[in-house]
Each structure stands twice: as structure tokens, then as C-alpha cells.
C-alpha atoms as a PDB file:
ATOM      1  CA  UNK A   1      36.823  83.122  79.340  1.00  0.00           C
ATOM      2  CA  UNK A   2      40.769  83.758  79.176  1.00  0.00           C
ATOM      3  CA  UNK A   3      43.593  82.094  78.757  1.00  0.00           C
ATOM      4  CA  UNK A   4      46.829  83.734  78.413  1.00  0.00           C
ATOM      5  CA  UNK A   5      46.372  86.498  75.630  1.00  0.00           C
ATOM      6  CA  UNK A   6      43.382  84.468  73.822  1.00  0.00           C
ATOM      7  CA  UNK A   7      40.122  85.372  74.804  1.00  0.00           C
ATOM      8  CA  UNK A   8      37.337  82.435  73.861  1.00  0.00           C
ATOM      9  CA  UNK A   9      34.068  83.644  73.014  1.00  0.00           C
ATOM     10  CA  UNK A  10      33.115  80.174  71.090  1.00  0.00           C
ATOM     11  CA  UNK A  11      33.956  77.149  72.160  1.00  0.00           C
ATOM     12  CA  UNK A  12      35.530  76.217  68.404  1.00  0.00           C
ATOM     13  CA  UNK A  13      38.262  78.461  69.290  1.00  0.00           C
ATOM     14  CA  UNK A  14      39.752  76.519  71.603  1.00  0.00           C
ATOM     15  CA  UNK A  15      40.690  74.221  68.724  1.00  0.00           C
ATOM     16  CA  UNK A  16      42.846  77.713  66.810  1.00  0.00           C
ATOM     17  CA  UNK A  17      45.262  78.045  69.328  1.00  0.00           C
ATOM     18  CA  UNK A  18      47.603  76.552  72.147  1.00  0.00           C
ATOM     19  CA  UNK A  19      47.333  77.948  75.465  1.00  0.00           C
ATOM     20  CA  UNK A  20      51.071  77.940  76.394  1.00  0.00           C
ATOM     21  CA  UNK A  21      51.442  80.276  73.383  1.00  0.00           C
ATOM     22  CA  UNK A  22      52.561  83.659  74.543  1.00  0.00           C
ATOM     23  CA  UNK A  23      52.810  86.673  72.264  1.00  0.00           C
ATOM     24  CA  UNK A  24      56.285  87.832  71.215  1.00  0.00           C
ATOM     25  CA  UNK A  25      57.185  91.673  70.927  1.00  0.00           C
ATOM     26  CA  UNK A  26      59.498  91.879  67.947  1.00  0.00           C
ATOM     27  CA  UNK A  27      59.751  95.480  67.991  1.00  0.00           C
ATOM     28  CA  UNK A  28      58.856  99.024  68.918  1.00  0.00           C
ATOM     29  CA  UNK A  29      59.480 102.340  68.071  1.00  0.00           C
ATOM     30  CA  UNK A  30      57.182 102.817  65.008  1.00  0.00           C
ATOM     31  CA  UNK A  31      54.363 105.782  65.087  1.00  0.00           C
ATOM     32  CA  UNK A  32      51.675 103.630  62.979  1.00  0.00           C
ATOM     33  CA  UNK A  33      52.863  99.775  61.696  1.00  0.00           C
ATOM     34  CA  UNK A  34      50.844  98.964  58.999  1.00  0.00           C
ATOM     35  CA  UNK A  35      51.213  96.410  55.360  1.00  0.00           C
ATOM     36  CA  UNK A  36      53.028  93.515  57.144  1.00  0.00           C
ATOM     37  CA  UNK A  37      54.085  91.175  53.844  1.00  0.00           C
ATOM     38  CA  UNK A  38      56.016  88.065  53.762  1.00  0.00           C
ATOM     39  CA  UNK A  39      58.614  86.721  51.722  1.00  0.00           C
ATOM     40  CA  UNK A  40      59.339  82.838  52.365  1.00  0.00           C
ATOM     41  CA  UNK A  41      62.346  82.299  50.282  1.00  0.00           C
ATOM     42  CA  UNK A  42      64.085  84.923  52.578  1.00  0.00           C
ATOM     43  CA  UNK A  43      62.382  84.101  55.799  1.00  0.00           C
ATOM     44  CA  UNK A  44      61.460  87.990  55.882  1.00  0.00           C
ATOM     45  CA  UNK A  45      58.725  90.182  56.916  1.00  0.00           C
ATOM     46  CA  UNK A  46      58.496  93.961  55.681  1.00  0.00           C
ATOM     47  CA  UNK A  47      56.436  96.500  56.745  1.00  0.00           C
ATOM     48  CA  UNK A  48      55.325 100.451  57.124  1.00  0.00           C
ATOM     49  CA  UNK A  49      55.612 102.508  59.734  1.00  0.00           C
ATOM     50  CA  UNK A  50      53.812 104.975  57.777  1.00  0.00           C
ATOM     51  CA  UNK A  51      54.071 108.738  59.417  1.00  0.00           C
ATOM     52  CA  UNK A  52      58.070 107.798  59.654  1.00  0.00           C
ATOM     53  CA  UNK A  53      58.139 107.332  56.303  1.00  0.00           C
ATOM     54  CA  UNK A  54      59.953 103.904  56.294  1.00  0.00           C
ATOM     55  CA  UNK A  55      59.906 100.530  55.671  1.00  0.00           C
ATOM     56  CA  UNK A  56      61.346  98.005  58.033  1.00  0.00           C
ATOM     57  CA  UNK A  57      62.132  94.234  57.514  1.00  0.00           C
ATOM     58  CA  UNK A  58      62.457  92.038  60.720  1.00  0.00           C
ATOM     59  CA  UNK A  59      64.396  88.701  59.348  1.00  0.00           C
ATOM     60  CA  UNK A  60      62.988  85.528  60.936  1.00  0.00           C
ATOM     61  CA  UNK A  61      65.911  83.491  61.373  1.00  0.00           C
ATOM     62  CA  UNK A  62      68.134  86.264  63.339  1.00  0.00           C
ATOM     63  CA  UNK A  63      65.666  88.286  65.063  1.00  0.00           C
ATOM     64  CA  UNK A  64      66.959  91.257  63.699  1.00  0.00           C
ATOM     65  CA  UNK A  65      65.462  94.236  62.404  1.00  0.00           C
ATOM     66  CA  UNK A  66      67.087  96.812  59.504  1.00  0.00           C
ATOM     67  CA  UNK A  67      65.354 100.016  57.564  1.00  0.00           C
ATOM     68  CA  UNK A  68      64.255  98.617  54.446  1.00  0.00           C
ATOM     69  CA  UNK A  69      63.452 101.692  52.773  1.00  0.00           C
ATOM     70  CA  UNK A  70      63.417 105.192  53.559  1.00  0.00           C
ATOM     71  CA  UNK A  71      61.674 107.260  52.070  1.00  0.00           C
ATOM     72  CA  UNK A  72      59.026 105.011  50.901  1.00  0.00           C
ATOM     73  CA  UNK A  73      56.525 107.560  49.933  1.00  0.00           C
ATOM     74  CA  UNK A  74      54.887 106.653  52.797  1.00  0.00           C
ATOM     75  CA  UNK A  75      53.985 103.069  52.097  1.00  0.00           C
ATOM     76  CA  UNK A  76      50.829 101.778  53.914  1.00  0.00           C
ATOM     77  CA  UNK A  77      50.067  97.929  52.380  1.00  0.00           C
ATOM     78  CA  UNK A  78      52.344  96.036  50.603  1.00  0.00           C
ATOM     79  CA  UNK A  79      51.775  92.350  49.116  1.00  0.00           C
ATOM     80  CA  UNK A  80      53.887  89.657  47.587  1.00  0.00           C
ATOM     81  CA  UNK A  81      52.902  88.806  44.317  1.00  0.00           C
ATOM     82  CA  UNK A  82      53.232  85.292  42.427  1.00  0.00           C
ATOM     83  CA  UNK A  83      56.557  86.271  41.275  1.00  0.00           C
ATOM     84  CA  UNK A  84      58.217  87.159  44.626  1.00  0.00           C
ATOM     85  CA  UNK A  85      58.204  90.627  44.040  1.00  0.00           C
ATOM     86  CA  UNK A  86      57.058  93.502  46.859  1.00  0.00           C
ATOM     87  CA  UNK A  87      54.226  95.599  45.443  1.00  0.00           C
ATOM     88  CA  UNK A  88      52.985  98.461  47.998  1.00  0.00           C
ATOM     89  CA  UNK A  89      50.247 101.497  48.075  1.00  0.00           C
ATOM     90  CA  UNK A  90      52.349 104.787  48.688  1.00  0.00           C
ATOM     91  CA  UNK A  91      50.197 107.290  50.271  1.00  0.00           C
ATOM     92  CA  UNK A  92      52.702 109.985  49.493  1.00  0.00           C
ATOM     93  CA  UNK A  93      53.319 108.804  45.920  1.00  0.00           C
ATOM     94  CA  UNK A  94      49.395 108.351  45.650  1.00  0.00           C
ATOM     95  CA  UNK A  95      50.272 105.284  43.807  1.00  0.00           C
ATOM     96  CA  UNK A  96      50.609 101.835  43.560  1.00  0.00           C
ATOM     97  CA  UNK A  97      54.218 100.361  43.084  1.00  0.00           C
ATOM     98  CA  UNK A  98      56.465  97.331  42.655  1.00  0.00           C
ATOM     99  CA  UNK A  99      60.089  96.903  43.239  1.00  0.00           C
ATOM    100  CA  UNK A 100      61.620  94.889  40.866  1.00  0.00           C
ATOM    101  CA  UNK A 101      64.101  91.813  41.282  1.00  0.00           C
ATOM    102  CA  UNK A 102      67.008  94.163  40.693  1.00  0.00           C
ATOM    103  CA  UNK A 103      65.975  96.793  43.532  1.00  0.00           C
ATOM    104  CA  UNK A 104      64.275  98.926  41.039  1.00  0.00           C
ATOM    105  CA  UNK A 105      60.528 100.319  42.238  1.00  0.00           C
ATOM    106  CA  UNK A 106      58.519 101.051  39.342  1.00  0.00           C
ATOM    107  CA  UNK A 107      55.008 103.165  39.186  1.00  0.00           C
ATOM    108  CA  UNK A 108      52.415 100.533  37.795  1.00  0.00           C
ATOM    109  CA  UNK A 109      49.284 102.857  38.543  1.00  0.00           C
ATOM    110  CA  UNK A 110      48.863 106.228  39.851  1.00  0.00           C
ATOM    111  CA  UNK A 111      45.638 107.881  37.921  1.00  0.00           C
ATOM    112  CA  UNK A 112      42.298 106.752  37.139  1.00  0.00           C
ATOM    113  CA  UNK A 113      40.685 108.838  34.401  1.00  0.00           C
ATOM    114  CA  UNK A 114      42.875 111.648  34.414  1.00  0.00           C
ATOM    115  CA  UNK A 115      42.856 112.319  38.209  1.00  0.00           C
ATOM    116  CA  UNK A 116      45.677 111.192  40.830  1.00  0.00           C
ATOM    117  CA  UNK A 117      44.223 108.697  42.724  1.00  0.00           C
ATOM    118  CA  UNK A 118      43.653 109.451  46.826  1.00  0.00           C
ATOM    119  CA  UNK A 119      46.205 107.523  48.916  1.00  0.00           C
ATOM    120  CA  UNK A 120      46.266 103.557  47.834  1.00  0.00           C
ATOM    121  CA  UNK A 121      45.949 101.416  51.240  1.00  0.00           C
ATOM    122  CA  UNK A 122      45.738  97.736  51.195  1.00  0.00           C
ATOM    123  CA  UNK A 123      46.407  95.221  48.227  1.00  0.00           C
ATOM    124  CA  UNK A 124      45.820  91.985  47.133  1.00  0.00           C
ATOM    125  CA  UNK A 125      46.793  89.660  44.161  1.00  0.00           C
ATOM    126  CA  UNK A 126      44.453  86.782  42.679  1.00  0.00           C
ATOM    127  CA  UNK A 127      45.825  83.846  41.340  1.00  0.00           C
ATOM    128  CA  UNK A 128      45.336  85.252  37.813  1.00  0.00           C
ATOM    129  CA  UNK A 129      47.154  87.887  38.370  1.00  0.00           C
ATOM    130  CA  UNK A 130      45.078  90.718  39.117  1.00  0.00           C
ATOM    131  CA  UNK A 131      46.533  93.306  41.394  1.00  0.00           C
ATOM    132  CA  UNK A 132      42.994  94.608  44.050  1.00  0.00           C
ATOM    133  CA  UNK A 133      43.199  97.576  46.314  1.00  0.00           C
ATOM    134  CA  UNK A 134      41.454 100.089  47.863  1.00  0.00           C
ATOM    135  CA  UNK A 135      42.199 104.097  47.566  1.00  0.00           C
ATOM    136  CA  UNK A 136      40.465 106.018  50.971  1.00  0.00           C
ATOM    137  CA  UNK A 137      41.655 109.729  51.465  1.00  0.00           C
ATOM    138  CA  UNK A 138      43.605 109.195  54.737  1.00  0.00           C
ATOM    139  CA  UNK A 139      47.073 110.126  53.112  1.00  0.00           C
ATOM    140  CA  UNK A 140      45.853 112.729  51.617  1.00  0.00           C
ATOM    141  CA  UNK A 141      44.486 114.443  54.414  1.00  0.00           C
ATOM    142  CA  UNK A 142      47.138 115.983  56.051  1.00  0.00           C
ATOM    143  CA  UNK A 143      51.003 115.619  56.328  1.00  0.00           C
ATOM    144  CA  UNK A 144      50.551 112.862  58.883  1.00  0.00           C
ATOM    145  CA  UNK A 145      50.016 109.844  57.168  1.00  0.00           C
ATOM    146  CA  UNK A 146      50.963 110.832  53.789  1.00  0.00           C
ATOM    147  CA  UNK A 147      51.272 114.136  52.303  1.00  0.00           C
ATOM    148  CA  UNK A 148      48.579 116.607  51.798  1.00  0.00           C
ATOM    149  CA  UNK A 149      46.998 117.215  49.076  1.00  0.00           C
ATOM    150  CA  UNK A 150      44.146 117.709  46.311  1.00  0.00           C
ATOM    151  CA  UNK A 151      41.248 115.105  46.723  1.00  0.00           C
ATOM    152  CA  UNK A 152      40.735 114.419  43.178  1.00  0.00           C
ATOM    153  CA  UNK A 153      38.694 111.687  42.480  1.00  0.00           C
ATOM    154  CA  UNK A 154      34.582 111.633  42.638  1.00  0.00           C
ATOM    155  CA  UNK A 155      34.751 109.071  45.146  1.00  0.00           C
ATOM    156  CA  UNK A 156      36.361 106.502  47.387  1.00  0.00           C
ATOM    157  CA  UNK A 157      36.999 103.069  45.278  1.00  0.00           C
ATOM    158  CA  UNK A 158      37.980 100.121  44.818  1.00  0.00           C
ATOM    159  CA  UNK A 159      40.004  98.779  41.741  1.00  0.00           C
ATOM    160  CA  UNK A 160      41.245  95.625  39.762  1.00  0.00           C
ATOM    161  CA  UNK A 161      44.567  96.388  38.119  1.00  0.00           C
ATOM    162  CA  UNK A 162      44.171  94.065  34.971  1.00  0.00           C
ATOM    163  CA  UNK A 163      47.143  91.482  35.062  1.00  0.00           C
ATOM    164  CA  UNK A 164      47.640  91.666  30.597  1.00  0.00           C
ATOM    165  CA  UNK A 165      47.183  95.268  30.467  1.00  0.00           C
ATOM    166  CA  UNK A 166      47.682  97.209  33.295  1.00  0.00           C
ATOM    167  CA  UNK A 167      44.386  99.097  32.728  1.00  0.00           C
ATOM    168  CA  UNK A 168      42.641  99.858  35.798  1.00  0.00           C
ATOM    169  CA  UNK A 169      38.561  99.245  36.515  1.00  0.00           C
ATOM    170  CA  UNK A 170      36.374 100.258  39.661  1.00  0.00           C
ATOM    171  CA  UNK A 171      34.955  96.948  41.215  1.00  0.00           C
ATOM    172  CA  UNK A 172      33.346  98.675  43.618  1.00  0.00           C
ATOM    173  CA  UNK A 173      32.215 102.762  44.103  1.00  0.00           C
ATOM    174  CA  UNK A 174      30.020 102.679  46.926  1.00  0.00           C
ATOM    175  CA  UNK A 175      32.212 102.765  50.155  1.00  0.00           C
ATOM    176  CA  UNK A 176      32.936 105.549  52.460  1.00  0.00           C
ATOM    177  CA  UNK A 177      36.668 104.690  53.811  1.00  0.00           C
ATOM    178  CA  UNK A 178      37.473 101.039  51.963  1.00  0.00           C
ATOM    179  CA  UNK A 179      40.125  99.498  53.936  1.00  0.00           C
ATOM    180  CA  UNK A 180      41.716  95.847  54.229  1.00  0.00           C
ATOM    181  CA  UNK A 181      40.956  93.209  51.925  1.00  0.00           C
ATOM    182  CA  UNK A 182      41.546  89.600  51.449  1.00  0.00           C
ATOM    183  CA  UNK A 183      40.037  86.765  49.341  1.00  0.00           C
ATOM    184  CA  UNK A 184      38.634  83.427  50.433  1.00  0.00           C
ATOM    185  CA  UNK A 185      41.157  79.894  49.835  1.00  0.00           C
ATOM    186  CA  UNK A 186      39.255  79.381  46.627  1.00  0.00           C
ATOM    187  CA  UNK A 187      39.279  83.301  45.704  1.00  0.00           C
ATOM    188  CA  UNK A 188      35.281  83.150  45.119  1.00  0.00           C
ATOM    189  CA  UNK A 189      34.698  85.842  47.688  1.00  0.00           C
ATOM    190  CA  UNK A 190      36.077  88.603  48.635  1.00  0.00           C
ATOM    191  CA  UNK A 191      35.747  90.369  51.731  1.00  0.00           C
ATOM    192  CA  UNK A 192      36.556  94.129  51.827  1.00  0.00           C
ATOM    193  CA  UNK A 193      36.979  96.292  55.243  1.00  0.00           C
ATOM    194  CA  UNK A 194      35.067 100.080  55.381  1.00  0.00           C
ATOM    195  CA  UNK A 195      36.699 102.183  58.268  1.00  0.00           C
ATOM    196  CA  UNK A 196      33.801 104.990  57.027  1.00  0.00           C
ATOM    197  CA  UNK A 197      33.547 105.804  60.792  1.00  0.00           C
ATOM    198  CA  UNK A 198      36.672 107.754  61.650  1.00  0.00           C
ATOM    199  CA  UNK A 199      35.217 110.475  58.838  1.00  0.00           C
ATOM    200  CA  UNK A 200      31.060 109.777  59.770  1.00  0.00           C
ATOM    201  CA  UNK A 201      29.468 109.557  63.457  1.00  0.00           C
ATOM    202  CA  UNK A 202      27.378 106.981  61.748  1.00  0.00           C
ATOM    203  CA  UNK A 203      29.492 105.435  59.184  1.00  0.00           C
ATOM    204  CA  UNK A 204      30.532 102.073  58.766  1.00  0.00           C
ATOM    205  CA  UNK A 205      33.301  99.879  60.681  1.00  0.00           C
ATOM    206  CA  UNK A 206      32.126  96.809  59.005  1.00  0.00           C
ATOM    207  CA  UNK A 207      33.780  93.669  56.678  1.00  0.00           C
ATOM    208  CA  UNK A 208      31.782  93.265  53.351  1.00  0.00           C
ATOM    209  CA  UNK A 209      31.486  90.219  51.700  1.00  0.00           C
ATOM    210  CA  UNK A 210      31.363  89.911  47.794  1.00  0.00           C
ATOM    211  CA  UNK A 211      30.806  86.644  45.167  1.00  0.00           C
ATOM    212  CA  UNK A 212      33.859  87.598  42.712  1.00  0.00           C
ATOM    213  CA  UNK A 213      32.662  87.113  38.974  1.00  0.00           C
ATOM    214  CA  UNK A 214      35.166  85.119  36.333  1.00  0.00           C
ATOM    215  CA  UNK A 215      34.804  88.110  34.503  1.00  0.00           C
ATOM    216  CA  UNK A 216      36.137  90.273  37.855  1.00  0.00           C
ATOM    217  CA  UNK A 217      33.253  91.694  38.379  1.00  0.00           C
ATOM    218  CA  UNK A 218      31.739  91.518  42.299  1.00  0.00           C
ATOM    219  CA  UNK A 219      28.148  91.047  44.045  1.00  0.00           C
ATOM    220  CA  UNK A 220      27.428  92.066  47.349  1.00  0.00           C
ATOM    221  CA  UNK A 221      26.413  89.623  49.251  1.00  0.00           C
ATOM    222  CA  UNK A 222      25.696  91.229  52.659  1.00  0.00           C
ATOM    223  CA  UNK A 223      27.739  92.490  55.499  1.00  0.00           C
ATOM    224  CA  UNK A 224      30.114  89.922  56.808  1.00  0.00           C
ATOM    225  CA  UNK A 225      30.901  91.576  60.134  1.00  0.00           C
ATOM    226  CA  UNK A 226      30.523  94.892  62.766  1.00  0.00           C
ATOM    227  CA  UNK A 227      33.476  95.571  64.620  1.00  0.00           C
ATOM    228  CA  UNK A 228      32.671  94.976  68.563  1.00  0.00           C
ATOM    229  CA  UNK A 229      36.277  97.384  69.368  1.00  0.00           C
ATOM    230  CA  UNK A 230      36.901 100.391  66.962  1.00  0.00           C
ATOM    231  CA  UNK A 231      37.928  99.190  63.696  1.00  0.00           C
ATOM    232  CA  UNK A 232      38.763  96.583  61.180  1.00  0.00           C
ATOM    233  CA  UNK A 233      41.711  97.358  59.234  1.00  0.00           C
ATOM    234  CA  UNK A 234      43.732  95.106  57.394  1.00  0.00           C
ATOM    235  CA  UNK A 235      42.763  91.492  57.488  1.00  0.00           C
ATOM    236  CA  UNK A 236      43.966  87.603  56.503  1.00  0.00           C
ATOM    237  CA  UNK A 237      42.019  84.460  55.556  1.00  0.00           C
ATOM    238  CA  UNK A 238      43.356  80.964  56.965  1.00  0.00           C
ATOM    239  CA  UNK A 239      43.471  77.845  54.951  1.00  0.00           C
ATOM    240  CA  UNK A 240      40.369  77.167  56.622  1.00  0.00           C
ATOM    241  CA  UNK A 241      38.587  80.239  55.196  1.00  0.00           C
ATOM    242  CA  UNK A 242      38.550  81.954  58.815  1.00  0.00           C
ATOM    243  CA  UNK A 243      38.897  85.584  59.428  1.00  0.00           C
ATOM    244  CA  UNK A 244      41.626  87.130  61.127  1.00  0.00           C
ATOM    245  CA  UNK A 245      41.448  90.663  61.078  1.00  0.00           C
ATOM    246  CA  UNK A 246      42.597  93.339  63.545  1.00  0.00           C
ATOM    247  CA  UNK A 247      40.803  95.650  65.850  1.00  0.00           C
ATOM    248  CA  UNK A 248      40.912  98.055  68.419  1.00  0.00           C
ATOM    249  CA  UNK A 249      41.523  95.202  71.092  1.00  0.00           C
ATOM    250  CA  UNK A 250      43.795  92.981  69.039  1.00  0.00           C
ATOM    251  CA  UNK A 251      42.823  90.345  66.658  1.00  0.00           C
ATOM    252  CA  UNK A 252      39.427  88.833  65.874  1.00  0.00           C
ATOM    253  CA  UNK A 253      39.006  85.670  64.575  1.00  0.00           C
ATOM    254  CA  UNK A 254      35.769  85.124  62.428  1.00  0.00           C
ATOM    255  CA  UNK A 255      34.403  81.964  61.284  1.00  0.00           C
ATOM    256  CA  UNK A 256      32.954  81.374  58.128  1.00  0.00           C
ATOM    257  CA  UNK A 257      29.904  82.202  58.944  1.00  0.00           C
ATOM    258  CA  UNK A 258      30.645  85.655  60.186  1.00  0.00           C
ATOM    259  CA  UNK A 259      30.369  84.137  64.023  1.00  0.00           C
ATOM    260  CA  UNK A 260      33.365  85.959  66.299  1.00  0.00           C
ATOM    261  CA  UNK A 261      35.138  82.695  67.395  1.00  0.00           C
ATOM    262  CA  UNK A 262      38.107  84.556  69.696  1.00  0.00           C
ATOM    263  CA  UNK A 263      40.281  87.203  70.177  1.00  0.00           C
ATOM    264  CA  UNK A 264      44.342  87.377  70.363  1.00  0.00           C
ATOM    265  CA  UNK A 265      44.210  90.583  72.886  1.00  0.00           C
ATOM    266  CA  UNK A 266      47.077  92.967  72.052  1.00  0.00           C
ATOM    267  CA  UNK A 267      48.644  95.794  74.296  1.00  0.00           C
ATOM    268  CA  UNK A 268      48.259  98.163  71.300  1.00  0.00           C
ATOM    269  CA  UNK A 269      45.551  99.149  68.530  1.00  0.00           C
ATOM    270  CA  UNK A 270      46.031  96.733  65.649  1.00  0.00           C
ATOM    271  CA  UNK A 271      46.313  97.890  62.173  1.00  0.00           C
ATOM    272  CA  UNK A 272      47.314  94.698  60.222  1.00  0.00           C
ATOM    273  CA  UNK A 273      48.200  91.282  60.036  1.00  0.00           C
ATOM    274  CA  UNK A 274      50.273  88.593  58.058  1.00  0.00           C
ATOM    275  CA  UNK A 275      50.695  84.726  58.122  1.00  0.00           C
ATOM    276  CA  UNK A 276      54.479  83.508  57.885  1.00  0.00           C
ATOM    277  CA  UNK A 277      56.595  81.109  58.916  1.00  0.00           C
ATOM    278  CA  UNK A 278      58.090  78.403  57.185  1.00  0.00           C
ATOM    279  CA  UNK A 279      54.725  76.585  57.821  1.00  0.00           C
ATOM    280  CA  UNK A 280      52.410  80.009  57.717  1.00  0.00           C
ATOM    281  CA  UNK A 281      51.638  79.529  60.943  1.00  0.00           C
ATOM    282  CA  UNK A 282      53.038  82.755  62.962  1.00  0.00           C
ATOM    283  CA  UNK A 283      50.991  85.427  62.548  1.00  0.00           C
ATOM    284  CA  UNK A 284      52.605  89.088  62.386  1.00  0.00           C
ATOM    285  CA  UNK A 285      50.887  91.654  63.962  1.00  0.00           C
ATOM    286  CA  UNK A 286      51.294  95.285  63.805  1.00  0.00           C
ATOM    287  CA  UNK A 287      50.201  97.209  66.299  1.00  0.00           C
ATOM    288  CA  UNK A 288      50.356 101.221  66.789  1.00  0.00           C
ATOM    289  CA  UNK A 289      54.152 101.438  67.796  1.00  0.00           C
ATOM    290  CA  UNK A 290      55.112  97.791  68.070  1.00  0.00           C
ATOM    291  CA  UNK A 291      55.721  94.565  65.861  1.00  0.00           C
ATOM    292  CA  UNK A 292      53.917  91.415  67.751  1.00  0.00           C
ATOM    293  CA  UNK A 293      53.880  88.043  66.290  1.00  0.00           C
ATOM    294  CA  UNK A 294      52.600  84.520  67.797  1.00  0.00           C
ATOM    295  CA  UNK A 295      52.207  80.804  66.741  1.00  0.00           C
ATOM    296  CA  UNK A 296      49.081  79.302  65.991  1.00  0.00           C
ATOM    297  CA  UNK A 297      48.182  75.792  65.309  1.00  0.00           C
ATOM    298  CA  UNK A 298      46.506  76.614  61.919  1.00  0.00           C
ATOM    299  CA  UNK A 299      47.763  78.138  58.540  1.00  0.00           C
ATOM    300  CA  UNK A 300      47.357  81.204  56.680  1.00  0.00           C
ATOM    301  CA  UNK A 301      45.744  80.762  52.931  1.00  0.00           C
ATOM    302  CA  UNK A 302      48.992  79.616  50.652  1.00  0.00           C
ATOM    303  CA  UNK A 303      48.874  82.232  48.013  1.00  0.00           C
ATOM    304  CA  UNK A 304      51.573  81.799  45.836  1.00  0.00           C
END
């Protein structure tokens, strides 16, 4: 069943959108959009456009869109964190960074054990502070989506970037591309992407879910989800605890449960996605070349 650009495949859906809702083309002309992050107090969205090696911000109230930053060393995800600050995985930098109140970007971790670290992708900050991302080897690969280089550490992790001391800890070792990541409303679980496919014919395109510890430390819990269209990527959580992750179709919307509710179809293979809005109800979407967003009747997970 269709209607408009949503596609229902359970009848709950019907309830997580309007039909009169159209989706809006805010912009083209990137190569790969990626790490859409929004700032409220400016009614702002930034994002990547990774092989172009920029960073573009598309302001809300004017419709405008401006180079935020170029070079960026090839920024892929970039978050918000608590104190309004942009923090973003370089691939070319092989680090993760955060640009100060003043303009200033500043390296918070590039090395774990001695070794550069492969080509942070997607972050995400917990209420306590804790910085989370995930470090595959796609910017490392070639000069396409980052710049290449060395592969120098034993594997393909997942780290906590501790909030009083900046040390850095593997949460998780076992993945073969992680990807996207988001926490639940209540931060209990997180749920982790694995885009272990594009390197293995039989490799994962899954979402992983994981009980988060007090002490930081995560248990698997199963798999969450299989992608029905190429892959997950980057991924949000509504205030309801839903899924809303992007695919090779558009965006699928997961309930709890790990039941596919409905999809948002999109011209253009989705990397990520963002909730904003005054009310964090218009989701950003970045597909391949363009910047899509649309209005929903529900609300992305407040964070901050």
C-alpha cells in the first residue's frame, strides 16, 4: 500500500505520518551527504558531503544553504553534544573532533594504543557525557572517501570516549564494518548498524541491539534488524523508541520490536538521518547527491 512517498507495510504506520505530507528537496549537488546534525538555538542543520571534502549548513528559517567548512578532513558524522558544540569523525584526519564555541576545532581522540585509528564514522553522546562511535576502514581505503592510508588497528571497533578523562575503551570488537548508532529515549540500549557487506559476499547489513551497563559496558542482546534494500547506515530513535534508519530505498521505520512499520521512499540511496525542527519533528535526510527533509507527526528523542 502507498500513499504519496510513504509506503505502509503495518497498519501502525498509518498513525507516523500525514498523507498530504510531501517530501521537500533542500538541495543537490553533493557526491555522498552523510552526518546530518542539528543545532536548535540556530535553527541549523550541518552536514558532510564527504568525497567534496566539505561541510554544508542549510539554515531553517531562510532556506538557504552556505559551505560550512572546507576542508573538513573529510567529515562523515557529526553530533551535537550537551553543550551545543559540533563534534564530527574526520575520515581524513582519522580522528574524532570538536569545534569549540569560539570557531576553534580541537583533536579530542585520534589513536588507540599507539595506532591511528581507521576512519571515525558515526557518533553519539549519552547523557553522561560519553562521546560513542564507530571506526570502519572506508576512509582509509582509498582517496575517495577519505584519504588513503595505513590500516593500523587489529580490528574494526567500537569506542566510549570517557566524558572525565578523555581516555578511550573498546565497547565492542567484534564487527566487520560498524556503522550508525543511536541509543534508546532512556539510553538503556543501544543499537549499532554493521554495513560488513560492501567488504564480505556474506557479511552483515544488520542493526544490533545492546543492554548498555552503568558501568558502560554493553551485552548483546540479538540482532535487531536485516536490511530488506542494501544497507543501514546512519540511524535515529523517536521519542517513542522507534527506528528510523536509512536504506537503499529511503527510510525504514522500525518499531520497537524490530517489526518494519513503513518506509519514507526516497529518489536517492540514503546515508543518514536527523530530527529537527523547532518541535523535532522534520526529519533531514541525506541522500547520495541531495538534502531531503519532511514533517512527521511524531518527535525525534530530545537529547540535550
Amino acid at each position: 500500500m502507498s500513499m504519496s512517498c510513504f509506503e505502509v507495510l503495518d497498519p501502525c504506520f498509518s498513525r507516523l505520518f500525514v498523507s498530504t505530507a510531501r517530501l521537500d528537496l533542500l538541495y543537490t549537488g553533493c557526491r555522498w551527504a552523510e552526518g546530518p546534525a542539528y543545532f536548535p538555538a540556530g535553527r541549523y542543520l550541518v552536514w558532510s558531503d564527504i568525497p567534496n571534502d566539505r561541510m554544508l549548513r542549510y539554515d531553517e528559517c531562510s532556506g538557504m544553504v552556505s559551505v560550512f567548512r572546507h576542508p573538513c578532513g573529510h567529515s562523515n558524522g557529526n553530533t551535537v553534544d550537551r553543550a551545543g558544540r559540533l563534534v564530527t569523525c574526520e575520515h581524513g584526519g582519522r580522528r574524532v573532533s570538536r569545534t569549540e564555541v569560539d570557531g576553534t576545532v580541537v583533536s579530542l581522540v585520534d589513536s588507540f594504543n599507539g595506532r591511528r585509528l581507521n576512519s571515525p564514522n558515526d557518533i553519539v553522546e549519552r547523557s553522561d557525557g560519553s562521546l560513542w562511535f564507530t571506526d570502519p576502514v572506508y576512509g582509509v581505503e582509498s582517496d575517495y572517501m577519505g584519504v588513503k592510508g595505513e590500516i593500523e588497528q587489529p580490528g574494526n571497533f567500537v569506542y566510549r570516549i570517557d566524558p572525565r578523562d578523555g581516555r578511550l575503551k573498546v565497547v565492542a570488537d567484534d564487527f566487520v564494518q560498524p556503522n550508525g548508532l543511536a541509543f534508546s529515549p532512556d539510553e538503556s540500549l543501544l543499537y549499532i548498524v554493521d554495513t560488513g557487506r560492501s567488504h564480505r559476499v556474506d557479511g552483515p547489513q544488520h542493526i544490533r541491539k545492546f543492554r548498555v551497563g552503568d558501568d558502560g559496558r554493553l551485552k548483546f542482546l540479538g540482532l535487531f534488524a536485516t536490511s530488506t534494500a542494501g544497507f543501514f547506515d546512519g540511524l535515529r530513535v523517536d521519542d517513542a523508541g522507534r527506528i528510523w534508519t536509512s536504506a537503499g530505498d529511503g527510510v525504514h521505520c522500525y518499531d520497537t520490536d524490530g517489526t518494519l512499520l513503513g518506509k519514507i521512499k526516497v529518489p536517492e540511496v540514503v546515508a543518514n538521518v536527523c530530527f529537527g525542527g523547532p518541535r523535532r519533528n522534520y526529519l533531514y535526510i541525506c541522500g547520495t547527491t541531495s538534502l531531503y527533509g519532511i514533517r512527521l507527526p511524531v518527535q525525534g528523542v530530545k537529547t540535550f
